[in-house]
C-alpha atoms as a PDB file:
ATOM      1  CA  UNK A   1     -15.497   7.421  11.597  1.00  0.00           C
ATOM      2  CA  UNK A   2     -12.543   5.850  12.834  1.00  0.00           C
ATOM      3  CA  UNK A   3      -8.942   7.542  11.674  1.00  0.00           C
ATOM      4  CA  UNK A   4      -7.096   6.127   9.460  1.00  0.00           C
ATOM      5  CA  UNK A   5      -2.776   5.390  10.871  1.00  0.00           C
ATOM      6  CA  UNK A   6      -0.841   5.046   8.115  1.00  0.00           C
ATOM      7  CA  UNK A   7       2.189   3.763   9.783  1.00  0.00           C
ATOM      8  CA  UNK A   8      -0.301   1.114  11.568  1.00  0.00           C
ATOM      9  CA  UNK A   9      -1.597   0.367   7.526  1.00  0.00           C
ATOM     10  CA  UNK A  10       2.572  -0.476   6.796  1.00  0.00           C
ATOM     11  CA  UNK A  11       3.240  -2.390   9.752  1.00  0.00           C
ATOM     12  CA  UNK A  12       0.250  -4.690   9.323  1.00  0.00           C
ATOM     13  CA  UNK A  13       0.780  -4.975   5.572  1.00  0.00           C
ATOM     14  CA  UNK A  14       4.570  -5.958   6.417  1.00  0.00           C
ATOM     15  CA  UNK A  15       3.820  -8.800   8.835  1.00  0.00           C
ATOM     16  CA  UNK A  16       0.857  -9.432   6.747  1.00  0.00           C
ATOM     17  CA  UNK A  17       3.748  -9.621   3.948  1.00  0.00           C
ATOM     18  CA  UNK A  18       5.847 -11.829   6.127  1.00  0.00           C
ATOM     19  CA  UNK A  19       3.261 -14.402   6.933  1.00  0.00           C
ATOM     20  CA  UNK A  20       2.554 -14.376   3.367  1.00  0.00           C
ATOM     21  CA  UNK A  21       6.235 -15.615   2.256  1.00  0.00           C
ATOM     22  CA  UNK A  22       6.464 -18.114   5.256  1.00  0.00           C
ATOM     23  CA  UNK A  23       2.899 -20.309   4.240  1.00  0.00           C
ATOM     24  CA  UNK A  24       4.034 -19.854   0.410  1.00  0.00           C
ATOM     25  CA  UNK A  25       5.809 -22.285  -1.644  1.00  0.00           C
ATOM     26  CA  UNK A  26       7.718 -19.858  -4.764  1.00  0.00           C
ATOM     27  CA  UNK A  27       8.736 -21.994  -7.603  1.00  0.00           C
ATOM     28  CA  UNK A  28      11.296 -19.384  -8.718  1.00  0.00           C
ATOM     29  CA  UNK A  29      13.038 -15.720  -7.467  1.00  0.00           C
ATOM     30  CA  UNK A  30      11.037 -14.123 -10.431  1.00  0.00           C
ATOM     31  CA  UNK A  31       7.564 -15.326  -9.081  1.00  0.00           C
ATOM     32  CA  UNK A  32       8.266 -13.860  -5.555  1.00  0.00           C
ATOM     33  CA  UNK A  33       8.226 -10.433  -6.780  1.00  0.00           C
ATOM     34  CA  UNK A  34       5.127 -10.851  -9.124  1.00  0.00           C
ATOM     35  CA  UNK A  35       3.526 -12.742  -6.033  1.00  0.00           C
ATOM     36  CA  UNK A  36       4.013 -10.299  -3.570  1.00  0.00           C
ATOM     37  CA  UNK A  37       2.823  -7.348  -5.731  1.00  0.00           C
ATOM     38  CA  UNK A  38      -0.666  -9.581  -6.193  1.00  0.00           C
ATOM     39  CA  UNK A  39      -0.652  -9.826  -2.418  1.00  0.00           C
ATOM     40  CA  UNK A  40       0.013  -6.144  -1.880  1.00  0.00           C
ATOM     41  CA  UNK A  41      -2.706  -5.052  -4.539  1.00  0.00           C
ATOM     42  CA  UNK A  42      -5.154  -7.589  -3.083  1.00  0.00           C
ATOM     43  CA  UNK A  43      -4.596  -6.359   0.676  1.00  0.00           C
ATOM     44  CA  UNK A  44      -5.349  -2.635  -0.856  1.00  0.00           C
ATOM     45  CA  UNK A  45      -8.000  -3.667  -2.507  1.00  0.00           C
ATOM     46  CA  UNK A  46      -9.681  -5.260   0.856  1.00  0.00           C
ATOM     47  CA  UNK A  47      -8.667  -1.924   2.786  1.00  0.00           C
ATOM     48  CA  UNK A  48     -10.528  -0.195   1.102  1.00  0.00           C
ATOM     49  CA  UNK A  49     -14.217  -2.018   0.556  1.00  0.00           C
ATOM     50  CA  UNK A  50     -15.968   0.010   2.788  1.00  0.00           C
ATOM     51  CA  UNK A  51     -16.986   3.251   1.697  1.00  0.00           C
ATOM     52  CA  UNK A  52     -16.231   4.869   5.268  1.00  0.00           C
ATOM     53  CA  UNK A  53     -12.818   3.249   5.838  1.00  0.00           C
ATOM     54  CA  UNK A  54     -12.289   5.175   1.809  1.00  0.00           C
ATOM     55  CA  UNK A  55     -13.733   8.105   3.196  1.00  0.00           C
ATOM     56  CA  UNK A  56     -11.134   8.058   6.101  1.00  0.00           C
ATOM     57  CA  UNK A  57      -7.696   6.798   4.394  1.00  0.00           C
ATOM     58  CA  UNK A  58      -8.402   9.916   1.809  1.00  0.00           C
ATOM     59  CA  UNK A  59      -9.128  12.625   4.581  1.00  0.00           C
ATOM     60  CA  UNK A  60      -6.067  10.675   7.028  1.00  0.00           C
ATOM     61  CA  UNK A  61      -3.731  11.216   3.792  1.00  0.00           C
ATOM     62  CA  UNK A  62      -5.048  14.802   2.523  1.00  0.00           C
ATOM     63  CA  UNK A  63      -6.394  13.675  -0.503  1.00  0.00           C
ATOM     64  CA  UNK A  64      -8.060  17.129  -1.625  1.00  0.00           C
ATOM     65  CA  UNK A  65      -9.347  15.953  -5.286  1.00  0.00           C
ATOM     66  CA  UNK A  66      -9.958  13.084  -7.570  1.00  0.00           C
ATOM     67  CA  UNK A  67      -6.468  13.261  -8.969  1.00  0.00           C
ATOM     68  CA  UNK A  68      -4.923   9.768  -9.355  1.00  0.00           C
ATOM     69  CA  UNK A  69      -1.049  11.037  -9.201  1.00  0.00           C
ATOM     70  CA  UNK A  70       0.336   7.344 -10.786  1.00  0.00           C
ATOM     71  CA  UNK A  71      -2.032   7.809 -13.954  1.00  0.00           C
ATOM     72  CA  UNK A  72      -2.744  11.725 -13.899  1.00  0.00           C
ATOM     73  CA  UNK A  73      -6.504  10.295 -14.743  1.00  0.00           C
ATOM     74  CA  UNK A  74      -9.484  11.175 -12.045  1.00  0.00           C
ATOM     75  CA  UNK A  75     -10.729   8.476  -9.954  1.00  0.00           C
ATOM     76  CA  UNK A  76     -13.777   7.237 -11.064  1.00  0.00           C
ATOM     77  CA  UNK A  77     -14.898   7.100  -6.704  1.00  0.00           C
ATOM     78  CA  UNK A  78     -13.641   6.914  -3.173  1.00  0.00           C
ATOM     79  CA  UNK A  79     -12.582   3.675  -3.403  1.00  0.00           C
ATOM     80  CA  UNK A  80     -10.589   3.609  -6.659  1.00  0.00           C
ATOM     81  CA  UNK A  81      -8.925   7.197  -4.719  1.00  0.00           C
ATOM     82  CA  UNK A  82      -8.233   5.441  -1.631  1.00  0.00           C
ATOM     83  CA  UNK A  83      -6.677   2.984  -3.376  1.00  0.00           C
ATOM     84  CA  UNK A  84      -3.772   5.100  -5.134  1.00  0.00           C
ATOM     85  CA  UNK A  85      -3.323   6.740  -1.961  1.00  0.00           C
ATOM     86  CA  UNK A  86      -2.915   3.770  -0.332  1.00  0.00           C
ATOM     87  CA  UNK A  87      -0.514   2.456  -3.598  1.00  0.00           C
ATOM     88  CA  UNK A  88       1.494   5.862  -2.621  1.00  0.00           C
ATOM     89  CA  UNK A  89       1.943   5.109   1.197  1.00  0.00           C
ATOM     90  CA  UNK A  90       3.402   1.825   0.095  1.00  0.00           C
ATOM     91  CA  UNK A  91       5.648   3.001  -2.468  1.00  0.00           C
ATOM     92  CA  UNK A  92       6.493   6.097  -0.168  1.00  0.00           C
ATOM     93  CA  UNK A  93       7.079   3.064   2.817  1.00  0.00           C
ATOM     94  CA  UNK A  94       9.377   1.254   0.417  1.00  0.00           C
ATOM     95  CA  UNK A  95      11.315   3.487  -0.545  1.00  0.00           C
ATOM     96  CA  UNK A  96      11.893   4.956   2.989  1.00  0.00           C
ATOM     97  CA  UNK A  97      13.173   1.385   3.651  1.00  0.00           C
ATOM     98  CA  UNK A  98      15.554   0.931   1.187  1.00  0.00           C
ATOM     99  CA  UNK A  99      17.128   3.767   1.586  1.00  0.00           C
ATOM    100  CA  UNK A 100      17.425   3.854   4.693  1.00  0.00           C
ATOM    101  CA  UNK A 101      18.440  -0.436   5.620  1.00  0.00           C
ATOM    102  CA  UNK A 102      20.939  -0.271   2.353  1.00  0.00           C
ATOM    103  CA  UNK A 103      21.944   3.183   2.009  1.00  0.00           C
ATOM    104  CA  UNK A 104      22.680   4.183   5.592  1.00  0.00           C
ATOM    105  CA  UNK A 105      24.967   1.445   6.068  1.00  0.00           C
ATOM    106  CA  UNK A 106      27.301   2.205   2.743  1.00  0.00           C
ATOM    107  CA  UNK A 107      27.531   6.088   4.194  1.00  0.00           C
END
């Protein structure tokens, strides 16, 4: 089982990102947002269709139980657990960002 790197996972998904908003043609600023969460969810989703690669994003990340901490609901499997802790790493990732490219600046 190969490990999983989540701070390989962010960089790819940001140049993945990137390449993402360069090919695609936004009609508005409100349908960037919306487009790029479909894009995030839909790179998640294609992380994690491989039981193994589940198996190893959950043990990389410490994922001890079933506990979804966005819905406080048990995942139903591996892959619907992977996914959240994936959905975490990018939230975690963002945040980190922001704070640190618009805060850091203004201190």
């Amino acid at each position: 089982m190969e490990r999983f790197n989540k701070y390989e996972f962010i960089s790819e998904l940001k140049d993945s990102i990137g390449e993402f908003i360069d090919e695609t043609t936004f009609e508005n600023n409100e349908d960037i947002n919306e487009e790029i969460n479909e894009f995030i969810h839909d790179y998640i989703n294609n992380k994690t269709i491989y039981y193994v690669d589940c198996w190893s994003i959950c043990f990389t990340l410490g994922c001890s139980d079933f506990e979804i901490e966005q819905t406080g609901a048990k995942a139903k499997n591996i892959n619907e657990l992977a996914y959240w802790s994936l959905w975490s790493v990018v939230e975690e990732s963002i945040d980190y960002h922001l704070e640190s490219k618009l805060l850091n600046p203004l201190l």
